[in-house]
PDB file of N, CA and C in Angstrom:
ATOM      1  N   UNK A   1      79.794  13.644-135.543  1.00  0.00           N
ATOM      2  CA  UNK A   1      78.556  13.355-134.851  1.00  0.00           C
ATOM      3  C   UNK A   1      77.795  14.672-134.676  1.00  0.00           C
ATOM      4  N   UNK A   2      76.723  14.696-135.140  1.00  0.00           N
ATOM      5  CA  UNK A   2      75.894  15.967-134.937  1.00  0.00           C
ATOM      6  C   UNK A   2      74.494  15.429-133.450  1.00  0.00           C
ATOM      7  N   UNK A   3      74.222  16.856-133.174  1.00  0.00           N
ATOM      8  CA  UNK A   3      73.545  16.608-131.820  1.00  0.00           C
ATOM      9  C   UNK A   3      71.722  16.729-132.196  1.00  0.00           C
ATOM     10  N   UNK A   4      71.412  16.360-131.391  1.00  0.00           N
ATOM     11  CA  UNK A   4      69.884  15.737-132.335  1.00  0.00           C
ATOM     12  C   UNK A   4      68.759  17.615-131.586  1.00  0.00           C
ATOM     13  N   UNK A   5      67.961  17.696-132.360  1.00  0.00           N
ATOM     14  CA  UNK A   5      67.506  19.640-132.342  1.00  0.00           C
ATOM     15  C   UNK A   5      66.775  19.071-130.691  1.00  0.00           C
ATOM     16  N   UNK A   6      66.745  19.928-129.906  1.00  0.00           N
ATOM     17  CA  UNK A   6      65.894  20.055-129.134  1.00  0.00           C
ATOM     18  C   UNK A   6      65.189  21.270-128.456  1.00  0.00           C
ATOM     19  N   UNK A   7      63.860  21.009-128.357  1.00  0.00           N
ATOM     20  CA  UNK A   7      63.012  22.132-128.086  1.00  0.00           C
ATOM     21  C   UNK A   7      63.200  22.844-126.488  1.00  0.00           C
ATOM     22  N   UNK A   8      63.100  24.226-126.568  1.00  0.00           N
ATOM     23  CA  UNK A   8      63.969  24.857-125.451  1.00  0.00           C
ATOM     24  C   UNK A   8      62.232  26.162-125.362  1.00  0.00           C
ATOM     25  N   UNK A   9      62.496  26.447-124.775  1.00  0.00           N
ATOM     26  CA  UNK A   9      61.400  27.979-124.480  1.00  0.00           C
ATOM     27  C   UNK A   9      62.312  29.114-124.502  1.00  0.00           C
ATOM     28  N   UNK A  10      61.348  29.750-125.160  1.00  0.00           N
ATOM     29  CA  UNK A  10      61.877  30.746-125.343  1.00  0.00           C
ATOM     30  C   UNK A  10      61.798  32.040-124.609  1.00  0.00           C
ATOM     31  N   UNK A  11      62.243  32.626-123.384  1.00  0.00           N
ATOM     32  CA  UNK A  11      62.248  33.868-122.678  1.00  0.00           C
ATOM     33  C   UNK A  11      62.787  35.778-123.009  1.00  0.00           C
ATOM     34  N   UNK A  12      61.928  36.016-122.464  1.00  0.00           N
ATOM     35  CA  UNK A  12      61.934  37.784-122.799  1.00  0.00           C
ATOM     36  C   UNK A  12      63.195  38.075-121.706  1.00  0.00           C
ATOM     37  N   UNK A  13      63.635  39.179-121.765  1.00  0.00           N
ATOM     38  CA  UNK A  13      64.875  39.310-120.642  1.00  0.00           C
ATOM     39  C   UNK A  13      64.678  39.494-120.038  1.00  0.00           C
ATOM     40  N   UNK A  14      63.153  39.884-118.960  1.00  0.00           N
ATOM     41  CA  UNK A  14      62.656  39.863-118.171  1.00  0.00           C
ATOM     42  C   UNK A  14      62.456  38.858-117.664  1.00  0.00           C
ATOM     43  N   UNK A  15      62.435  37.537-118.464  1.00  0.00           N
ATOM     44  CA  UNK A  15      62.242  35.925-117.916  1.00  0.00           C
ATOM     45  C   UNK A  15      60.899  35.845-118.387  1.00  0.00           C
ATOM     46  N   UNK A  16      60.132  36.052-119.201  1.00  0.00           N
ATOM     47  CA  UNK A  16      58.513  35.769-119.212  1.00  0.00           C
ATOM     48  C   UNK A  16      58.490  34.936-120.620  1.00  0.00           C
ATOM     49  N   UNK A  17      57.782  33.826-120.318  1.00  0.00           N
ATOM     50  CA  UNK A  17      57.955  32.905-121.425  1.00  0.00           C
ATOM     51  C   UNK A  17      57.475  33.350-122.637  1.00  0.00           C
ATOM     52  N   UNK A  18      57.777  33.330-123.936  1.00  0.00           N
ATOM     53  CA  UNK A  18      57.583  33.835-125.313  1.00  0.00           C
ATOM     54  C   UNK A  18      56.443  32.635-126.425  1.00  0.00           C
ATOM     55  N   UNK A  19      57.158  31.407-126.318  1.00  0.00           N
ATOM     56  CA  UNK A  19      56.785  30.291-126.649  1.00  0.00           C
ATOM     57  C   UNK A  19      57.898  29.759-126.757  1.00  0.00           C
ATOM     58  N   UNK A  20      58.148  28.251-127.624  1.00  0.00           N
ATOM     59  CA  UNK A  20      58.758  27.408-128.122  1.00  0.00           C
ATOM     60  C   UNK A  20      59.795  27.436-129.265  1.00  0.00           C
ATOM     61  N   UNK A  21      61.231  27.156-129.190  1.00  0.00           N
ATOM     62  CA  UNK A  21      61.817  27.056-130.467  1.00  0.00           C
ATOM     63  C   UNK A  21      62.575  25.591-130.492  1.00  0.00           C
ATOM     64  N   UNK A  22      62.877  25.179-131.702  1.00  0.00           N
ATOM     65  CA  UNK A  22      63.210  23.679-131.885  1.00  0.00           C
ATOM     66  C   UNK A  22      64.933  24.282-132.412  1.00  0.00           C
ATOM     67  N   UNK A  23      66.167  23.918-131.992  1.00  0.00           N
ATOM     68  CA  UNK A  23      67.493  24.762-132.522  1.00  0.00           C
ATOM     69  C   UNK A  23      68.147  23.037-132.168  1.00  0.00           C
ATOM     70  N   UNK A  24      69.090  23.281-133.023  1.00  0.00           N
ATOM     71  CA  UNK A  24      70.007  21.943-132.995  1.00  0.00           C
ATOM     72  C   UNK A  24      71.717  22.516-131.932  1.00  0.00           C
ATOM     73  N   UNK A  25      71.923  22.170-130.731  1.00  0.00           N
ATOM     74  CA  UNK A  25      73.031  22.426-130.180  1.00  0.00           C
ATOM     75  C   UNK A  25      74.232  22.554-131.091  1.00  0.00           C
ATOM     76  N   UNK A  26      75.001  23.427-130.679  1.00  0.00           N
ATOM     77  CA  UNK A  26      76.385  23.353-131.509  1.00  0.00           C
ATOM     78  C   UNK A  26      77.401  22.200-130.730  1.00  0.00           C
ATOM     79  N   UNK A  27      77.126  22.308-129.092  1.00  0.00           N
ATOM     80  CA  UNK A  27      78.184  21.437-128.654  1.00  0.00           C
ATOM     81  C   UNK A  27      77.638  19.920-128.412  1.00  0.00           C
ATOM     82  N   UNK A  28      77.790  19.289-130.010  1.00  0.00           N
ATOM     83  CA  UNK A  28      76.967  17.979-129.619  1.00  0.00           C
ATOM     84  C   UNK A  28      77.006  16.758-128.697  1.00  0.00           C
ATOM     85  N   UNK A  29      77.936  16.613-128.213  1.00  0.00           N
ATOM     86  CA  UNK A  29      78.181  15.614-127.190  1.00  0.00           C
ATOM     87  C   UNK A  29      77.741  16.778-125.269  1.00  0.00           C
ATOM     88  N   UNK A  30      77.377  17.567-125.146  1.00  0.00           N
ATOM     89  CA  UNK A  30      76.688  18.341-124.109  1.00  0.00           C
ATOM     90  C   UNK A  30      75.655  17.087-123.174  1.00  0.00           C
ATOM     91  N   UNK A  31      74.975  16.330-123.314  1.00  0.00           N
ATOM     92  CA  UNK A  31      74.480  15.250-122.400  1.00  0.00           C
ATOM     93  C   UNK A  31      75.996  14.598-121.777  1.00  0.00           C
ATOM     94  N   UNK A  32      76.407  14.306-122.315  1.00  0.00           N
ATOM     95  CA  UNK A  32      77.682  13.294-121.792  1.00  0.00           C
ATOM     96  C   UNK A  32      78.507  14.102-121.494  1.00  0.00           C
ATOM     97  N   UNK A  33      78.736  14.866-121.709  1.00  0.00           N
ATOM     98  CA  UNK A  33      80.077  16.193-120.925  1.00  0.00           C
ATOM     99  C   UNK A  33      78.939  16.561-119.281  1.00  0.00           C
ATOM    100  N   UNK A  34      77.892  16.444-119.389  1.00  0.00           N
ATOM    101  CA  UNK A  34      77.205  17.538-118.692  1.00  0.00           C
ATOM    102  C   UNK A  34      77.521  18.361-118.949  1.00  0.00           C
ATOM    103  N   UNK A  35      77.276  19.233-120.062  1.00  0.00           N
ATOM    104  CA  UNK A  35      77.477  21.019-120.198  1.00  0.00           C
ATOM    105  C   UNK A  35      76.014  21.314-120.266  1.00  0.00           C
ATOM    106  N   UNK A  36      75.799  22.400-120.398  1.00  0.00           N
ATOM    107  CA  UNK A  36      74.256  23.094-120.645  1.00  0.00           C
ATOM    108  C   UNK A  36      74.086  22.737-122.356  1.00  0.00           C
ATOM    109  N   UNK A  37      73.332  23.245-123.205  1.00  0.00           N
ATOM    110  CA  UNK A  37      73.322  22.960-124.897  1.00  0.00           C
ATOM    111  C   UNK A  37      73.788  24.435-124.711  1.00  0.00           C
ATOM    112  N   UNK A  38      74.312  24.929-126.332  1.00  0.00           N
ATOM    113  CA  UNK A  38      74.581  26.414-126.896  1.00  0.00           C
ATOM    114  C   UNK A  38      73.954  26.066-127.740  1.00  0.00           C
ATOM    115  N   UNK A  39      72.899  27.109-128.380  1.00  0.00           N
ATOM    116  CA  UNK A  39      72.602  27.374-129.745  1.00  0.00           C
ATOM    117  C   UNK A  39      72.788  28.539-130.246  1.00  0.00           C
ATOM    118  N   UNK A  40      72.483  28.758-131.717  1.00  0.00           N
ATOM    119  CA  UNK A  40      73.284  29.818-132.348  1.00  0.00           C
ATOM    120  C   UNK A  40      72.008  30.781-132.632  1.00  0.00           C
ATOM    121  N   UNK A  41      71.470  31.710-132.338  1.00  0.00           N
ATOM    122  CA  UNK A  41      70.816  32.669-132.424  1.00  0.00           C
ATOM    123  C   UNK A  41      71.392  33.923-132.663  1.00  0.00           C
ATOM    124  N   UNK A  42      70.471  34.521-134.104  1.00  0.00           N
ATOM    125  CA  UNK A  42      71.100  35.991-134.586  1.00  0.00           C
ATOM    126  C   UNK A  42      72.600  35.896-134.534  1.00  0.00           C
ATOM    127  N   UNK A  43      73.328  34.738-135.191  1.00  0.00           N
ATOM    128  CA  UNK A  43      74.801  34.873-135.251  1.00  0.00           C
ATOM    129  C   UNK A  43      75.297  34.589-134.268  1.00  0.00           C
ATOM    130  N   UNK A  44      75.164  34.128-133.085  1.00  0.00           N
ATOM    131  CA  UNK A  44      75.978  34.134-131.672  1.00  0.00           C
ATOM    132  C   UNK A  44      75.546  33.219-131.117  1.00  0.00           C
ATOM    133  N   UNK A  45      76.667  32.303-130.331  1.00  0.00           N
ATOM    134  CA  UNK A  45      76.258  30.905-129.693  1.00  0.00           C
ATOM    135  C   UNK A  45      76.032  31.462-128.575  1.00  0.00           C
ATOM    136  N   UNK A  46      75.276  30.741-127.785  1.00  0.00           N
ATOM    137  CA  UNK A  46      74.830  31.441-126.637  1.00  0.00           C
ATOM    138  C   UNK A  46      74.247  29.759-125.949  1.00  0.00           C
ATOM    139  N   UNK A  47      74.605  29.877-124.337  1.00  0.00           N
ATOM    140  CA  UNK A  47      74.234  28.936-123.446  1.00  0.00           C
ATOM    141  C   UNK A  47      72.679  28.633-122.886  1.00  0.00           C
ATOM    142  N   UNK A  48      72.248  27.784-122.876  1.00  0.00           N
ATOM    143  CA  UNK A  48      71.051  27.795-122.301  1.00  0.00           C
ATOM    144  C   UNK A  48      70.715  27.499-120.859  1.00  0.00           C
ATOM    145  N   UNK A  49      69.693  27.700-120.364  1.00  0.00           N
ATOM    146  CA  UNK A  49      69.728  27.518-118.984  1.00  0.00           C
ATOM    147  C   UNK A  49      68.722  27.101-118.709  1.00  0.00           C
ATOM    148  N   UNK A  50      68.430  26.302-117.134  1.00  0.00           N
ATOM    149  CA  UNK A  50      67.166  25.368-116.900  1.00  0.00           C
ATOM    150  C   UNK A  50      65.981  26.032-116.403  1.00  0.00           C
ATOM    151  N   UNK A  51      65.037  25.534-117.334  1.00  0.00           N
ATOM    152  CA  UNK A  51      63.437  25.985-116.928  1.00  0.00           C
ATOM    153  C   UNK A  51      62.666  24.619-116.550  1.00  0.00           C
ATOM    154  N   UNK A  52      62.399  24.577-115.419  1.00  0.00           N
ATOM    155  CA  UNK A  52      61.409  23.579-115.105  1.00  0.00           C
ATOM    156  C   UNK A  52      62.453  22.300-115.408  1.00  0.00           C
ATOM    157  N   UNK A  53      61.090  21.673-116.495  1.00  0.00           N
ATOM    158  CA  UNK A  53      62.066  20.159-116.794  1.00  0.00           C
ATOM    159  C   UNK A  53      62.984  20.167-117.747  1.00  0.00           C
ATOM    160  N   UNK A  54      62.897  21.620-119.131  1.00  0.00           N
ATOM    161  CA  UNK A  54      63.605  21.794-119.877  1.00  0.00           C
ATOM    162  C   UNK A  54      64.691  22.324-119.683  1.00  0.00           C
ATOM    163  N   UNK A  55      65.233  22.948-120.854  1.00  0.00           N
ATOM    164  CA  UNK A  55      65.899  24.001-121.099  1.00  0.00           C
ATOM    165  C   UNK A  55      65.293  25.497-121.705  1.00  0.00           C
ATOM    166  N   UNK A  56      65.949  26.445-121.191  1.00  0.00           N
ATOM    167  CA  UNK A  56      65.410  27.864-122.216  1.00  0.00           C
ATOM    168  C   UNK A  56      66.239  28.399-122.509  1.00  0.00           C
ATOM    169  N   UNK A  57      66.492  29.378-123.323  1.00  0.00           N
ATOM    170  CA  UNK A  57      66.753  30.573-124.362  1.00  0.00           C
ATOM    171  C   UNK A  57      66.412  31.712-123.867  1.00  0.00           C
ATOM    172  N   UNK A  58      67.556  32.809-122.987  1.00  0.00           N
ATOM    173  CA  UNK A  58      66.871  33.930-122.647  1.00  0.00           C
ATOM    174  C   UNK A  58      67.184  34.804-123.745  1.00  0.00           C
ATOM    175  N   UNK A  59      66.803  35.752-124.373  1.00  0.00           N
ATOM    176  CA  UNK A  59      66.935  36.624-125.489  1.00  0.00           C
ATOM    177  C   UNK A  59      67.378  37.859-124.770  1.00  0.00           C
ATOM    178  N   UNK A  60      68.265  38.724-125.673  1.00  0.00           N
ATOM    179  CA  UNK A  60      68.835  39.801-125.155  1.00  0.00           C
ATOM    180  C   UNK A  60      67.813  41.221-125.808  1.00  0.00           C
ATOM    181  N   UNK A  61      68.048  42.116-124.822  1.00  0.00           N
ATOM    182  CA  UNK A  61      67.427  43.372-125.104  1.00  0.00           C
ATOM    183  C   UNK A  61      67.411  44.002-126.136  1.00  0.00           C
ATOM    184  N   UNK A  62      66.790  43.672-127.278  1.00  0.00           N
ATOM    185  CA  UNK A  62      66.164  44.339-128.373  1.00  0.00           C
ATOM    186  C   UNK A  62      66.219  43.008-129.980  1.00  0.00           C
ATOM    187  N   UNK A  63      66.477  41.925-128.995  1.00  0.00           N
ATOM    188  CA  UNK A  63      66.672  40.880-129.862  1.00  0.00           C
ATOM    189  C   UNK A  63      64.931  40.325-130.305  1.00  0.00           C
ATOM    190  N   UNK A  64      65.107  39.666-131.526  1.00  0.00           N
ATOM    191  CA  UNK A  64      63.448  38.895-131.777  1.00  0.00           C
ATOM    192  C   UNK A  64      63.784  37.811-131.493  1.00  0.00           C
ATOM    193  N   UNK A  65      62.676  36.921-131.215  1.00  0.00           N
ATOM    194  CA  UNK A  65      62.408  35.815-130.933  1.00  0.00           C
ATOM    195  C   UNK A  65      62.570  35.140-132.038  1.00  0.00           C
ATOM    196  N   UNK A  66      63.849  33.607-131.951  1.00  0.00           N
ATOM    197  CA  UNK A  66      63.636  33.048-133.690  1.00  0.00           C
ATOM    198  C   UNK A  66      62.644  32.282-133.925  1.00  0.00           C
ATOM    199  N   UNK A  67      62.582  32.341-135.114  1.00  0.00           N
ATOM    200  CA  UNK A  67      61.451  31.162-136.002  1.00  0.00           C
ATOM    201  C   UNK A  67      61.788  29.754-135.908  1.00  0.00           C
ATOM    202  N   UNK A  68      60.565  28.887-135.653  1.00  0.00           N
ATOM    203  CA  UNK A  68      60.550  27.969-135.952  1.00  0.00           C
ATOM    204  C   UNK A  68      60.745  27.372-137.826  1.00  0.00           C
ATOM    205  N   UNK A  69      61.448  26.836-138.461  1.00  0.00           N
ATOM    206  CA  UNK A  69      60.991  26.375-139.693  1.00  0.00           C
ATOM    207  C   UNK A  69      60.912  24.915-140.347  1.00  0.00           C
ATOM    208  N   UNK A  70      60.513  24.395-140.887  1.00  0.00           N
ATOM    209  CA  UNK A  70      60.343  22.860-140.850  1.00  0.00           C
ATOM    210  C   UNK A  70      61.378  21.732-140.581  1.00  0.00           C
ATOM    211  N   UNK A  71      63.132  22.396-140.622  1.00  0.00           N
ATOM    212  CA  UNK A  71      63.627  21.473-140.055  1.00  0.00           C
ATOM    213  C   UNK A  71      64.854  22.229-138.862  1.00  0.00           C
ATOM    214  N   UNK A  72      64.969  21.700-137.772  1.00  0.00           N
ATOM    215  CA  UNK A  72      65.870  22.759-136.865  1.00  0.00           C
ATOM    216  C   UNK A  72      67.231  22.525-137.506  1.00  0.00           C
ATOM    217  N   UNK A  73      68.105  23.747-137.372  1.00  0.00           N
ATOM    218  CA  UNK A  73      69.450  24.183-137.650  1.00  0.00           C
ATOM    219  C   UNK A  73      70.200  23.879-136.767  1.00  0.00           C
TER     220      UNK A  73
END
């Protein structure tokens, strides 16, 4: 079972919003566990955490912001 992509914001490590990325969770059953999603950025799974109604992506110090590309990973 794979987990369906969902769009997260994307934050500076300061917390200041960047824009939008669309990433497909690695831990796909995460709604029904209640876990947070992980996605895999620059090689490394990493947890997300709650913004508002979403989720976000904080990026680490000297990291880029990923690309969107026509279908999420």
């Amino acid at each position: 079972m794979s987990a369906r992509p969902i769009e997260v914001t994307v934050l500076s490590p300061a917390g200041e919003p960047l824009g939008t990325w669309t990433g497909t969770p690695t831990n796909a059953l995460w709604r029904a566990t209640r876990q947070t999603p992980r996605l895999t950025v620059s090689g490394a799974t990493r947890p997300c955490e709650r913004h508002g109604e979403g989720w976000a992506l904080r990026l680490q110090e000297g990291e880029r912001p990923p690309k969107n590309n026509g279908r999420a990973r």
